[in-house]
N, C-alpha and C. Protein backbone atom coordinates (compact mmCIF):
# COMPACT_ATOMS: atom_id res chain seq x y z
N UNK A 1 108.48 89.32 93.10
CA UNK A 1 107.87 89.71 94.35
C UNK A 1 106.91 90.86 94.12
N UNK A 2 105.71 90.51 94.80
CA UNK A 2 104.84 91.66 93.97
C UNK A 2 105.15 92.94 94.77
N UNK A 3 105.44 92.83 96.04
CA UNK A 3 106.02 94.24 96.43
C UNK A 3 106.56 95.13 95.83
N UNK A 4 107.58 94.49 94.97
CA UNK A 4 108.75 95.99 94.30
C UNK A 4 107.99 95.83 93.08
N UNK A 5 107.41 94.72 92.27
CA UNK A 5 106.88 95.07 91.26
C UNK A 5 105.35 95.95 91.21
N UNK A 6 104.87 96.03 92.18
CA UNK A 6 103.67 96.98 92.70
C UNK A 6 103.98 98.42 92.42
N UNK A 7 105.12 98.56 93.20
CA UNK A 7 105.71 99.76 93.33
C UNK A 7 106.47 100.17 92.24
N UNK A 8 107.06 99.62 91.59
CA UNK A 8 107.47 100.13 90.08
C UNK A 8 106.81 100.40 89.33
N UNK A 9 105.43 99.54 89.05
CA UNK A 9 104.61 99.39 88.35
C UNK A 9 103.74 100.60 88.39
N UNK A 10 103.53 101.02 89.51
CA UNK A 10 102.67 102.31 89.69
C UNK A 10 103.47 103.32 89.41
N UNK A 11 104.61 103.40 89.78
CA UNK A 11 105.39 104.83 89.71
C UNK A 11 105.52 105.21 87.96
N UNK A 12 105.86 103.69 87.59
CA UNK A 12 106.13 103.92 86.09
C UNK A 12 104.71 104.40 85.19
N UNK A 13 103.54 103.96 85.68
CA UNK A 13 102.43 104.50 85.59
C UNK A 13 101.97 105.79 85.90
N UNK A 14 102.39 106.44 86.87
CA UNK A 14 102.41 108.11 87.53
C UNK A 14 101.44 108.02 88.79
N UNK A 15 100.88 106.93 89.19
CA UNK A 15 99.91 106.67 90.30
C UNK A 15 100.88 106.98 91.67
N UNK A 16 99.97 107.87 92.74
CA UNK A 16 100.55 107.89 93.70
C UNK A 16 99.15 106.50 94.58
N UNK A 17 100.27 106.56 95.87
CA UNK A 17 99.40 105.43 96.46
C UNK A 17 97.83 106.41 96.88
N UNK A 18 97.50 107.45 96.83
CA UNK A 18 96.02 107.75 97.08
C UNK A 18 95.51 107.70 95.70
N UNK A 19 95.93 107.99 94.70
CA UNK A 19 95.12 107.66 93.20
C UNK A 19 94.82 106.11 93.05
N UNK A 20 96.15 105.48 93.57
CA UNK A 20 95.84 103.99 92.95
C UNK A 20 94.47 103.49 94.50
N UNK A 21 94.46 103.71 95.86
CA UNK A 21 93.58 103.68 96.85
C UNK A 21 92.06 103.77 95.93
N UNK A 22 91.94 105.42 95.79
CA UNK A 22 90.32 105.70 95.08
C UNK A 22 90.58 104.91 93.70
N UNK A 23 90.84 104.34 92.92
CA UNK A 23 90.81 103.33 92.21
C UNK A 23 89.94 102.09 92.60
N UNK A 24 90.86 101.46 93.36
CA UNK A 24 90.99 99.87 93.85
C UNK A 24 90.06 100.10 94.58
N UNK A 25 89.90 100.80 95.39
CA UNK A 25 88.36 100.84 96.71
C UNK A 25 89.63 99.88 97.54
N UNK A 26 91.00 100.14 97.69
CA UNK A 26 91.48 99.38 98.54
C UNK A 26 92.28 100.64 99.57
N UNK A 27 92.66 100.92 101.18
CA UNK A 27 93.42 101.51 101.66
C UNK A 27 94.54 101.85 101.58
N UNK A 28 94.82 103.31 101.23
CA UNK A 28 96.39 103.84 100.96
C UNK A 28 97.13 103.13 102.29
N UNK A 29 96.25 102.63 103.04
CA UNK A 29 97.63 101.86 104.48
C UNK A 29 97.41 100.56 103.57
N UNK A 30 96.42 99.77 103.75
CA UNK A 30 96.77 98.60 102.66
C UNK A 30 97.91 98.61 101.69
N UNK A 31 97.56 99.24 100.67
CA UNK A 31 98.39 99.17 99.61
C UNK A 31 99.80 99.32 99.99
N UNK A 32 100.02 100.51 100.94
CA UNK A 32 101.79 100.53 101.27
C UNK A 32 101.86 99.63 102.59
N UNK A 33 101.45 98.81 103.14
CA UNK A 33 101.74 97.68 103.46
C UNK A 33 102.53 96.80 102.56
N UNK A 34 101.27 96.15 101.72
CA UNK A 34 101.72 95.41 100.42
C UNK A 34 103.18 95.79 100.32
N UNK A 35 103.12 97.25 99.57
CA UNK A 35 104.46 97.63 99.08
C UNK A 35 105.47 97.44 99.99
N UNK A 36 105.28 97.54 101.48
CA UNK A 36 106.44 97.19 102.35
C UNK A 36 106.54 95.78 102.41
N UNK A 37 106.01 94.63 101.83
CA UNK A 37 106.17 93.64 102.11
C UNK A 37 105.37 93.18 103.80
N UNK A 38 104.36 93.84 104.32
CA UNK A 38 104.03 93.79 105.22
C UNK A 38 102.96 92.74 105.60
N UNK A 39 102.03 93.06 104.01
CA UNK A 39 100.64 92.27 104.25
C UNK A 39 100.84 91.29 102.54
N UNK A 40 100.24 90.49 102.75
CA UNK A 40 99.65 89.67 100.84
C UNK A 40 98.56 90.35 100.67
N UNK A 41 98.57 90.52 99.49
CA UNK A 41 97.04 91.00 98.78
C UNK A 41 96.56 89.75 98.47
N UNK A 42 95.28 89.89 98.97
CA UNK A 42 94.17 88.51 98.50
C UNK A 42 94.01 88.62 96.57
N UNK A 43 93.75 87.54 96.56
CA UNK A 43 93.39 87.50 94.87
C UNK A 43 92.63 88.37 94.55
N UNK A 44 91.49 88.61 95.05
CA UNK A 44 90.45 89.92 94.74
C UNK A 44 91.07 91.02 94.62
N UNK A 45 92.00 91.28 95.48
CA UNK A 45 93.00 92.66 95.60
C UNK A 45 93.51 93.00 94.60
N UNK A 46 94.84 91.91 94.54
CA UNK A 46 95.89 91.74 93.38
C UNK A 46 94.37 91.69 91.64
N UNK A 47 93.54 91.11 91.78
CA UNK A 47 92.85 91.43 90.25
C UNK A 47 92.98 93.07 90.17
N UNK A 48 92.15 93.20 91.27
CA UNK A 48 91.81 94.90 91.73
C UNK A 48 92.92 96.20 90.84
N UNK A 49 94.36 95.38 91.32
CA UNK A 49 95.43 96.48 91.54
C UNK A 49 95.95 96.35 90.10
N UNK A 50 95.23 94.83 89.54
CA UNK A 50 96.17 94.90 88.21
C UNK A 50 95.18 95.22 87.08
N UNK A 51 94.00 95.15 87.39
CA UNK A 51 92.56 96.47 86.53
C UNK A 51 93.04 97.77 86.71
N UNK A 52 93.32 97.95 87.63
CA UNK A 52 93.43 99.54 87.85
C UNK A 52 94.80 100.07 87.06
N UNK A 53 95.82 99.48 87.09
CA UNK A 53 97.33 99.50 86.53
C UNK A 53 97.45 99.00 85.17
N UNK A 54 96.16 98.59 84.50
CA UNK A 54 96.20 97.70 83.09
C UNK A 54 97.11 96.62 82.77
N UNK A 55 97.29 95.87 83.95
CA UNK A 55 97.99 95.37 83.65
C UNK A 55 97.92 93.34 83.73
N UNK A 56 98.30 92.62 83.08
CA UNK A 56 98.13 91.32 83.44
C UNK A 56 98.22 90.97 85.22
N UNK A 57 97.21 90.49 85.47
CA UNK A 57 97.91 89.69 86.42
C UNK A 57 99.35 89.33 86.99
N UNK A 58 99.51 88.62 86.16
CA UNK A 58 101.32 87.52 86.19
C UNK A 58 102.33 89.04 85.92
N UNK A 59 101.71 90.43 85.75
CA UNK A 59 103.11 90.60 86.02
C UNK A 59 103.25 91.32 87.31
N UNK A 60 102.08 91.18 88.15
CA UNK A 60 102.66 91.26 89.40
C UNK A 60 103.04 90.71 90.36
N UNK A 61 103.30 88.85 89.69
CA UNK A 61 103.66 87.78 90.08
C UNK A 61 104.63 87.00 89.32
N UNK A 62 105.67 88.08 88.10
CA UNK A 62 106.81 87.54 88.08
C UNK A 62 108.29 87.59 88.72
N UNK A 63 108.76 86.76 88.41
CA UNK A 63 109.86 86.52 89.28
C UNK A 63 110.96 87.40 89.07
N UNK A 64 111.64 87.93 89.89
CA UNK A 64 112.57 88.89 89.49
C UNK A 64 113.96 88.10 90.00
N UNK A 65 114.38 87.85 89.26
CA UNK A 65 116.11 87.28 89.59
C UNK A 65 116.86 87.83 90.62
């Protein structure tokens, strides 16, 4: 679920949600939406969030047991 993996992913990174915001050019309400499970990030987004986090894609779209 990319929600909790968003949010792990950044923390474990040291990003607060206004660093990862001026990053992405995406809204600190956006983004903790996302993280609440509130809104989907469009594909453009999710590329966005996983450039900014260095990170693949797929791992903010793996499955967590």
């Amino acid at each position: 679920r990319i929600e909790i993996l968003l949010r792990k992913i950044r923390k474990e990174k040291g990003y607060s949600l206004e660093q990862l915001a001026k990053i992405t050019g995406i809204s600190r309400s956006h983004l903790n939406y996302i993280e609440k499970n509130e809104k989907e990030p469009s594909l453009s987004m999710a590329v966005r969030i996983a450039q900014a986090l260095n990170v693949k894609i797929e791992e903010l779209y793996k499955v967590i047991p």
